[in-house]
C-alpha atoms as a PDB file:
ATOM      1  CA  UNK A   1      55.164  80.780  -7.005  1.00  0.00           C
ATOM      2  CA  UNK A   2      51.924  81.520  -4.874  1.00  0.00           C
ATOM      3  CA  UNK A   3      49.585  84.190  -5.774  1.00  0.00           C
ATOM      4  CA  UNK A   4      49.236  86.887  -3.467  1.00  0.00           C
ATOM      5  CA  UNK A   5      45.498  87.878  -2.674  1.00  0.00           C
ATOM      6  CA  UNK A   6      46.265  91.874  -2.667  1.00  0.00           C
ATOM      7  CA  UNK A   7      42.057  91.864  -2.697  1.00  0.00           C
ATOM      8  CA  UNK A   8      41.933  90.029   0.470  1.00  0.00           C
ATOM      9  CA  UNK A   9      44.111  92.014   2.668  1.00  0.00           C
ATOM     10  CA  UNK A  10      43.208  93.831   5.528  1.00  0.00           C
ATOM     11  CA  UNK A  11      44.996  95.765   8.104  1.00  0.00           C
ATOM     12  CA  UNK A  12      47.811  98.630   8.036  1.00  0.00           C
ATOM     13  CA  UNK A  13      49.700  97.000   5.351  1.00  0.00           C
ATOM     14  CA  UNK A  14      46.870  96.982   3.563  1.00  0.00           C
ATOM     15  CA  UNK A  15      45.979 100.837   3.775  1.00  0.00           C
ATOM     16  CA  UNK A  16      49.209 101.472   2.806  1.00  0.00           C
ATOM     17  CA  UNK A  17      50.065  99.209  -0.120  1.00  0.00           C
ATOM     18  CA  UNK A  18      46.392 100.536  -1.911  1.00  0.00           C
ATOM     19  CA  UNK A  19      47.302 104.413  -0.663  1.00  0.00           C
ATOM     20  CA  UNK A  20      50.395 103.883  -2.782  1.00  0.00           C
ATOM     21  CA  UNK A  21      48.904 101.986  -5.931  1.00  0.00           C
ATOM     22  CA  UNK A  22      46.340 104.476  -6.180  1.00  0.00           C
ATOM     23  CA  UNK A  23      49.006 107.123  -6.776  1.00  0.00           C
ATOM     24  CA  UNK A  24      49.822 105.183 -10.005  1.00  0.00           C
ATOM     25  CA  UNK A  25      48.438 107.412 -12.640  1.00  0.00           C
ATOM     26  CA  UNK A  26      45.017 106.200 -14.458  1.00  0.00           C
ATOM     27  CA  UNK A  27      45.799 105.118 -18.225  1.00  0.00           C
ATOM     28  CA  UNK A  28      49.066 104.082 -17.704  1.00  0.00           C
ATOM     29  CA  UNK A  29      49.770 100.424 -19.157  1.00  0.00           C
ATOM     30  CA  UNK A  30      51.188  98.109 -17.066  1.00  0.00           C
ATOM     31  CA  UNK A  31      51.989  93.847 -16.871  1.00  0.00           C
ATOM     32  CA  UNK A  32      50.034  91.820 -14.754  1.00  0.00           C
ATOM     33  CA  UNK A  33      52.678  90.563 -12.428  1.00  0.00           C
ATOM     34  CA  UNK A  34      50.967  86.883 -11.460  1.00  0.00           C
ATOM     35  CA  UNK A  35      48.436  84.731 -12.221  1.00  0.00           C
ATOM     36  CA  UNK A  36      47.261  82.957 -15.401  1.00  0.00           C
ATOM     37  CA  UNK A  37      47.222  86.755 -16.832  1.00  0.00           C
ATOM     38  CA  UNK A  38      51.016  86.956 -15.486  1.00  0.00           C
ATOM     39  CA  UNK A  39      52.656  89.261 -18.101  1.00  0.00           C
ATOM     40  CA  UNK A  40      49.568  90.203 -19.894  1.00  0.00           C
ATOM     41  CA  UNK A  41      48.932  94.035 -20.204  1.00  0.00           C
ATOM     42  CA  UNK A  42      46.413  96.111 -18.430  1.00  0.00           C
ATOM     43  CA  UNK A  43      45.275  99.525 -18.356  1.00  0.00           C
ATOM     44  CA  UNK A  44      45.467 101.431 -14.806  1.00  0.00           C
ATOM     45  CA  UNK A  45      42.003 102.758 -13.832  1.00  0.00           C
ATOM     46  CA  UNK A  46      40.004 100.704 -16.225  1.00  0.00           C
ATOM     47  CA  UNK A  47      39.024  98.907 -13.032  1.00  0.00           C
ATOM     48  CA  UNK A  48      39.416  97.612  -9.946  1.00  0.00           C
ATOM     49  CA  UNK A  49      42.998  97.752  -8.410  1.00  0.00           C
ATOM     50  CA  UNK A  50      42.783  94.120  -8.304  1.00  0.00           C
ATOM     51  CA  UNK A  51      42.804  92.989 -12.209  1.00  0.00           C
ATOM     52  CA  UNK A  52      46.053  94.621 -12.819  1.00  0.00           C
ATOM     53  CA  UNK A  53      47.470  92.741  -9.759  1.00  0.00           C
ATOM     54  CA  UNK A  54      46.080  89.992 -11.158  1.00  0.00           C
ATOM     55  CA  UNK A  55      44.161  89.028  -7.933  1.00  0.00           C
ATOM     56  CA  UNK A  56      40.770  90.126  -8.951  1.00  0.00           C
ATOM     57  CA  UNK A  57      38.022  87.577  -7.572  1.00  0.00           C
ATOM     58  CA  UNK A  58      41.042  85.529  -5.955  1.00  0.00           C
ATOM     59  CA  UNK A  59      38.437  82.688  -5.206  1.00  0.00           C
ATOM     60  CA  UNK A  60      36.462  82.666  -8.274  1.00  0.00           C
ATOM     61  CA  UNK A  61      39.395  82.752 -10.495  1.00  0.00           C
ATOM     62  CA  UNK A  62      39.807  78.598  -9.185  1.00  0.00           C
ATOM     63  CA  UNK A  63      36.520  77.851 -10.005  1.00  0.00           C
ATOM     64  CA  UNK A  64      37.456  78.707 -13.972  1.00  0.00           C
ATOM     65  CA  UNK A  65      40.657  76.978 -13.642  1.00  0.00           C
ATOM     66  CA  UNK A  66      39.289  74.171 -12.792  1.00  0.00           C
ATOM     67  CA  UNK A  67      36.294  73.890 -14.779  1.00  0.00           C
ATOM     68  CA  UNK A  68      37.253  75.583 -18.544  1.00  0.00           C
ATOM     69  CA  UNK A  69      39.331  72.721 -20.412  1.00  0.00           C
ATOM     70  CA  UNK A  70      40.863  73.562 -24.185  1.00  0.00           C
ATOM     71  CA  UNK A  71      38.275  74.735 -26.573  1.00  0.00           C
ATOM     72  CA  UNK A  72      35.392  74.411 -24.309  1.00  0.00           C
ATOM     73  CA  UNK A  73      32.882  77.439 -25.481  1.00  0.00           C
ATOM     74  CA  UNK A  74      32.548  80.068 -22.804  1.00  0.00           C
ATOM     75  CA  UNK A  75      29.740  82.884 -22.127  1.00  0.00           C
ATOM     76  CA  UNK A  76      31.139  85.957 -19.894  1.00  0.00           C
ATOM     77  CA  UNK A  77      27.991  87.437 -19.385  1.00  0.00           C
ATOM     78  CA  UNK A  78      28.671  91.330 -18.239  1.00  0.00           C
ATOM     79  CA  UNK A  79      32.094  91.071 -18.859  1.00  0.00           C
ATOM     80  CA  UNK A  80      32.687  94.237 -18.026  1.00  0.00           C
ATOM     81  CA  UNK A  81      36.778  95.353 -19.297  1.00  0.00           C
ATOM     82  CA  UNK A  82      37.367  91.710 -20.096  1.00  0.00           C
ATOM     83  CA  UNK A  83      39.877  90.670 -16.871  1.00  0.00           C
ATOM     84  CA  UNK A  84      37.972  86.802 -17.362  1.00  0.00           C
ATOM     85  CA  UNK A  85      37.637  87.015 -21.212  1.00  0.00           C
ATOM     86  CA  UNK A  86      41.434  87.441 -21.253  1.00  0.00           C
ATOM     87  CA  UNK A  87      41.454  84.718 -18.333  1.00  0.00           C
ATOM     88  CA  UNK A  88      39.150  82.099 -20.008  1.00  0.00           C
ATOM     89  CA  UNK A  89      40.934  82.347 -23.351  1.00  0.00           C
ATOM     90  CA  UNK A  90      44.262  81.497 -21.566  1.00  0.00           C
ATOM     91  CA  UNK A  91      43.000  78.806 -19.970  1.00  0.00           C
ATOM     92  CA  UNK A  92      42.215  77.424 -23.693  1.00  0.00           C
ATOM     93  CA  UNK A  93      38.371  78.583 -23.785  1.00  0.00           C
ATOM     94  CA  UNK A  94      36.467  79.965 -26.763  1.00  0.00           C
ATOM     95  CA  UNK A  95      34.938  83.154 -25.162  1.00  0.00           C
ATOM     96  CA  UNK A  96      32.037  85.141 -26.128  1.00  0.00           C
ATOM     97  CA  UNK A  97      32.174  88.162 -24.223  1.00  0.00           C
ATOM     98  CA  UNK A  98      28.987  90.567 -24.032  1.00  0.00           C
ATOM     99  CA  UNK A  99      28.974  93.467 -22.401  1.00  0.00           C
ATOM    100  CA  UNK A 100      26.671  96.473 -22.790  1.00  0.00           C
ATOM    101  CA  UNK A 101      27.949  99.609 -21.631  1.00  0.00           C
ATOM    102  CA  UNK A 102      30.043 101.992 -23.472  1.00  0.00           C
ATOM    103  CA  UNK A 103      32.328 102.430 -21.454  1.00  0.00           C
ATOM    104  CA  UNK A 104      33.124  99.172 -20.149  1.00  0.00           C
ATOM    105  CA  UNK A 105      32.839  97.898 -23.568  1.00  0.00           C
ATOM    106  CA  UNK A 106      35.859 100.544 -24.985  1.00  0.00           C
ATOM    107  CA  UNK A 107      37.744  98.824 -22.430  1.00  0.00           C
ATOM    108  CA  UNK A 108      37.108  95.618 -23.162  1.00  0.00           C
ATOM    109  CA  UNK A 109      38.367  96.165 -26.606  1.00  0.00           C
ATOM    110  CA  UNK A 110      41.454  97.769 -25.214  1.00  0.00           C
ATOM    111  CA  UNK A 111      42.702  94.865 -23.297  1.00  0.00           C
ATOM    112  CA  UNK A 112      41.666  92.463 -26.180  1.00  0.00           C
ATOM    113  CA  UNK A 113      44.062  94.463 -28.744  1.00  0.00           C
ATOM    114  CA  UNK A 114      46.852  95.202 -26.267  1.00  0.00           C
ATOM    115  CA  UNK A 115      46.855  91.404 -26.000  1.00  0.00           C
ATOM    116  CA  UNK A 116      46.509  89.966 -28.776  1.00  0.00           C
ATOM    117  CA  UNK A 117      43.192  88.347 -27.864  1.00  0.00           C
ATOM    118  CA  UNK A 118      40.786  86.477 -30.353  1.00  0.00           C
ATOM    119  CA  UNK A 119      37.871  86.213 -28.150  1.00  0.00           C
ATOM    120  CA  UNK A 120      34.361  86.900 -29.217  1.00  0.00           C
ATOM    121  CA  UNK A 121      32.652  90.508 -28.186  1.00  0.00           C
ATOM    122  CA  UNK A 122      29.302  91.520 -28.764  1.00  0.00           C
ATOM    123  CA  UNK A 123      28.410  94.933 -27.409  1.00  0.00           C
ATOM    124  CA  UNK A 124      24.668  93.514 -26.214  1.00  0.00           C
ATOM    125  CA  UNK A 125      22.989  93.176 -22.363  1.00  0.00           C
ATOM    126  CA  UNK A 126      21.663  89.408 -22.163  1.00  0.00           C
ATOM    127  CA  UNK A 127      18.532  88.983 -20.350  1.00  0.00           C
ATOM    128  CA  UNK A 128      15.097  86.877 -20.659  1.00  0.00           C
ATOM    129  CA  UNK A 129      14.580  87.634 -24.284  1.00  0.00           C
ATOM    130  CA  UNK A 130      15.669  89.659 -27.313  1.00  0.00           C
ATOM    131  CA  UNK A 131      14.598  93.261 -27.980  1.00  0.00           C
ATOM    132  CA  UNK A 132      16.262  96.669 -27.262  1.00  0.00           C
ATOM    133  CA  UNK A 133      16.206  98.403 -23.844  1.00  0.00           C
ATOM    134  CA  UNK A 134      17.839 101.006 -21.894  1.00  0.00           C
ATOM    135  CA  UNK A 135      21.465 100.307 -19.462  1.00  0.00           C
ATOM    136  CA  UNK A 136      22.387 102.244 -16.735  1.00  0.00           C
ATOM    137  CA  UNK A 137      25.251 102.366 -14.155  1.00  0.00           C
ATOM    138  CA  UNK A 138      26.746 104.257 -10.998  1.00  0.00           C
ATOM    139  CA  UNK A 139      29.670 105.711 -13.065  1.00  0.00           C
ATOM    140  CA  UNK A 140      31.767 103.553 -10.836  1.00  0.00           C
ATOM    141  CA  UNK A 141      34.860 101.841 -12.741  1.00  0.00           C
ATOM    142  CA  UNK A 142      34.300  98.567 -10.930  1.00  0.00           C
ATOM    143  CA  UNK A 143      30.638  97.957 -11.205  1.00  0.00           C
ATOM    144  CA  UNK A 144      28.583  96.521 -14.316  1.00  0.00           C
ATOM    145  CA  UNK A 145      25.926  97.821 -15.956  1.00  0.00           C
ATOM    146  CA  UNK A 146      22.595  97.175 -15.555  1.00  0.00           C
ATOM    147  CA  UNK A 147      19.059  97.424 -17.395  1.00  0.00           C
ATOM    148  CA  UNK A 148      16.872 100.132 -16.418  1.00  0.00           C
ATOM    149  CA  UNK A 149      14.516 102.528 -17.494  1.00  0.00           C
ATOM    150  CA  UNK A 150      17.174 104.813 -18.611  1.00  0.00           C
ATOM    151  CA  UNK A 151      20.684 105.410 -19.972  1.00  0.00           C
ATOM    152  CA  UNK A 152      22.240 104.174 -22.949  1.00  0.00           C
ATOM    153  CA  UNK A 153      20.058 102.211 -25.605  1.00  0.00           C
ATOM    154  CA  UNK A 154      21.261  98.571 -26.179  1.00  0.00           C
ATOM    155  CA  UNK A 155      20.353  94.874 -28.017  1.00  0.00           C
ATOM    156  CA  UNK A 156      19.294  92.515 -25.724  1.00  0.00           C
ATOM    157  CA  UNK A 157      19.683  88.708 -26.455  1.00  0.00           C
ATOM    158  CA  UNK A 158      18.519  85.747 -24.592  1.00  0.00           C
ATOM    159  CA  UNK A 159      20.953  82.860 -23.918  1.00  0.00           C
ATOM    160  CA  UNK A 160      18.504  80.685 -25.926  1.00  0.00           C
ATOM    161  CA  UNK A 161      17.842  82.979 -28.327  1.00  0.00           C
ATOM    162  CA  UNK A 162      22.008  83.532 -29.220  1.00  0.00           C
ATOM    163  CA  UNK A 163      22.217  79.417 -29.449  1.00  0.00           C
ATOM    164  CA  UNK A 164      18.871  79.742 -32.190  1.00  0.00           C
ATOM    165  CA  UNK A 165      20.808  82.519 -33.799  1.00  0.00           C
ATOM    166  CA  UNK A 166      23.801  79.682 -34.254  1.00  0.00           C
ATOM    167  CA  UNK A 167      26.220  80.733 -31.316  1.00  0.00           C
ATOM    168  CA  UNK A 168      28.066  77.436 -29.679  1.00  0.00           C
ATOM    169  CA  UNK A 169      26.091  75.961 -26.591  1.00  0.00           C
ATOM    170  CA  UNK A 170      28.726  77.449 -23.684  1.00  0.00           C
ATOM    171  CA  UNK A 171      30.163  74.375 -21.416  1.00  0.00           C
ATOM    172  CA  UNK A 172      30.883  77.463 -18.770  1.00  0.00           C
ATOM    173  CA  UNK A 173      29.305  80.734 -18.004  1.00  0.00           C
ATOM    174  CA  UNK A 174      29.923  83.791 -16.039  1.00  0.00           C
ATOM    175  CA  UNK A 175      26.827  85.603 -15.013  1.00  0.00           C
ATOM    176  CA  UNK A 176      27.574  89.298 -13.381  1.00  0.00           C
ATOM    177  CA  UNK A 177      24.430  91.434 -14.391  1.00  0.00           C
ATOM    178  CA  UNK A 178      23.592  93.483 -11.275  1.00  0.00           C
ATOM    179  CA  UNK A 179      20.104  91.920 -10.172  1.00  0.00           C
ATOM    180  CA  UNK A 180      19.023  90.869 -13.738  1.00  0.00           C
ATOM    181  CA  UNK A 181      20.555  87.507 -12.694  1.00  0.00           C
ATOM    182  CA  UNK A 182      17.313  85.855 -12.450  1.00  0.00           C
ATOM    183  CA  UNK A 183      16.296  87.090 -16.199  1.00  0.00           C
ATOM    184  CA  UNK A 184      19.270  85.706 -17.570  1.00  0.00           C
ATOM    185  CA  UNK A 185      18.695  82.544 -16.202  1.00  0.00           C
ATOM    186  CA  UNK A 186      15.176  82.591 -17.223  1.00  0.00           C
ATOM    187  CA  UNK A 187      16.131  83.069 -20.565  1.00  0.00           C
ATOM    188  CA  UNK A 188      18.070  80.422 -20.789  1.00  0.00           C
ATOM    189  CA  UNK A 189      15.726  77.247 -19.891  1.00  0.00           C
ATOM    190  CA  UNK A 190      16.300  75.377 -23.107  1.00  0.00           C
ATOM    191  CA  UNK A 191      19.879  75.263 -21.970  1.00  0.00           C
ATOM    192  CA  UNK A 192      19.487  74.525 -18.479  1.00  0.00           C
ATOM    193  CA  UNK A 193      17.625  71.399 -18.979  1.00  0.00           C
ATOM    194  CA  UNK A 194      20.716  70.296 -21.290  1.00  0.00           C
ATOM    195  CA  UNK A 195      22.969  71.319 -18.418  1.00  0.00           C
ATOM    196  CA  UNK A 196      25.659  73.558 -18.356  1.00  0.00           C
ATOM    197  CA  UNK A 197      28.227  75.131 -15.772  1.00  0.00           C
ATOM    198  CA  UNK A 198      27.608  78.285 -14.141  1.00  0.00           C
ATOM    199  CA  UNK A 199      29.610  80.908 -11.861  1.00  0.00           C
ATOM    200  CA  UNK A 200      26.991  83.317 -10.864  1.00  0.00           C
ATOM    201  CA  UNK A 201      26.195  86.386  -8.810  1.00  0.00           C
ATOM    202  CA  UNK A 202      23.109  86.436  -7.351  1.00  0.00           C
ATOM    203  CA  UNK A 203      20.787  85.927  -4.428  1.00  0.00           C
ATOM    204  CA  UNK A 204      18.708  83.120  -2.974  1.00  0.00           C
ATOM    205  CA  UNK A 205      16.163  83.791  -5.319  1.00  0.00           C
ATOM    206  CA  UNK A 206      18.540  83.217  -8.343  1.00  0.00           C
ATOM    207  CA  UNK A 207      19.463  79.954  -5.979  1.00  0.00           C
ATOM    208  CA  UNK A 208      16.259  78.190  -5.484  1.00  0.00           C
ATOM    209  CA  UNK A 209      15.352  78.969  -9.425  1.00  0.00           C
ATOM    210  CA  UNK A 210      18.503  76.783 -10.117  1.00  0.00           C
ATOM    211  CA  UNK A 211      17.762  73.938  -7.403  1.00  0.00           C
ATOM    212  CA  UNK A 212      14.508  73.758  -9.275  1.00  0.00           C
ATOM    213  CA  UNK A 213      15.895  73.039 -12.414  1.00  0.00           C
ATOM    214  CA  UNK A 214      17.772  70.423 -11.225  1.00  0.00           C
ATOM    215  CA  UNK A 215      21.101  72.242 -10.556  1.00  0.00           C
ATOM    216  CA  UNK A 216      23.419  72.014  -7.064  1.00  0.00           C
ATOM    217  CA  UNK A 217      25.058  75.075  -5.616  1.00  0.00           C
ATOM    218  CA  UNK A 218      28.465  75.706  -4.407  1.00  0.00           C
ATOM    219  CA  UNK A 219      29.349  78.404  -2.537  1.00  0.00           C
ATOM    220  CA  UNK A 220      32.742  80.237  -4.259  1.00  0.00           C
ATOM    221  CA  UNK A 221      34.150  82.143  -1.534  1.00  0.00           C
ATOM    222  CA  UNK A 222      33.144  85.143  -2.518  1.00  0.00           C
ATOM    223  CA  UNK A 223      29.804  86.788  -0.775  1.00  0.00           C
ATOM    224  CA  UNK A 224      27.112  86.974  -2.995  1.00  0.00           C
ATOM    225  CA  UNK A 225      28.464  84.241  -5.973  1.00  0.00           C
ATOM    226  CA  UNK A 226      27.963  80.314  -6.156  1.00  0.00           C
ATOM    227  CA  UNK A 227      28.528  78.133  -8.912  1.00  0.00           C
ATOM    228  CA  UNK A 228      25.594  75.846 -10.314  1.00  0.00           C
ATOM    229  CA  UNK A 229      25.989  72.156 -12.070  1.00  0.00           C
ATOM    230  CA  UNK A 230      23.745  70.046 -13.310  1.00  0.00           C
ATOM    231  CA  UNK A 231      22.720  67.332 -10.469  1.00  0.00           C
END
């Protein structure tokens, strides 16, 4: 059966279908009704309209398909309430998923136990190298968190500095860090020159740092994400 792309629609039909899911009340528990996630369990409100439809990042969601084979090791960097956690471990991945805010991260652990997940989770921001700092966000259920000067205190790990530590080298990450992008990938140069597979949002900036380390980009569909592979 073909997915429907509820995020994608426009028009009066539109208005009207997302008028009448928002009068589904926040908490309740519901199946995903298509998808890889079809019949997995999600919690109304935890974020945007479109995980529990199952059509969250419609595009991006081929991009992991396609790339994440059985027990290849996964990174979802600001995973946020785990929609491609849950995704990446039914495609057969081993997922690490780190997210740092409080919030997000209660969820995350929600939708792990309601479904019987096994995947990693490390309550830590992931940036150009370790330490502690500060996360913020706009107290909006579908953004991530991101580091600032204040908010909630929080670990911070580099990518290279979790592989030291004895973490798996990923064969596919997700980067979705709210303009830290370019830290990330900065602190992950030791793996970058091995080569690895990345689905990232970011800017040309976060682009032309990848072309130089002898990455190509693909566009993904969505606006402001491409995915990077070693040339």
């Amino acid at each position: 059966m073909k997915m429907i792309n509820f995020s994608g629609m426009h028009g009066g039909f539109s208005r009207f279908l997302r008028q009448f899911l928002y009068l589904i009340p926040k908490g309740m528990i519901l199946p995903i009704p298509q998808g890889i996630l079809k019949g997995k369990k999600w919690i109304v409100g935890s974020s945007n309209i479109g995980c529990w439809l199952g059509s969250y990042e419609f595009e991006n969601q081929k991009f992991f398909e396609r790339h994440i084979k059985k027990d290849h090791v996964v990174y979802d960097i600001g995973a946020h309430v785990g929609f491609f956690s849950l995704f990446s471990e039914q495609l057969g991945g081993r997922v690490y998923a780190f997210e740092p805010l409080s919030r997000n991260y209660y969820y995350l652990l929600k939708h792990r136990q309601l479904n019987n997940g096994t995947f990693f989770h490390i309550r830590a921001a992931i940036s150009d190298k370790n330490g502690v700092g500060k996360i913020s966000d706009d107290f909006n259920s579908h953004s991530q968190a991101r580091l600032a000067h204040e908010g909630e205190e929080v670990v911070i790990f580099s990518v290279d500095g979790l592989i030291e530590m004895g973490l798996p080298r990923p064969d596919f990450i997700k980067i979705d860090v709210e303009g830290n992008t370019l830290n990330v990938l900065k602190g992950m140069t030791k793996l970058l020159n091995r080569g690895t597979k990345i689905l990232c949002e970011g800017d040309e900036e976060d682009k032309k740092y990848l072309i130089s380390m002898g990455y190509s980009i693909e566009k993904t569909g969505n606006v402001s994400d491409f995915f990077a592979v070693k040339s």
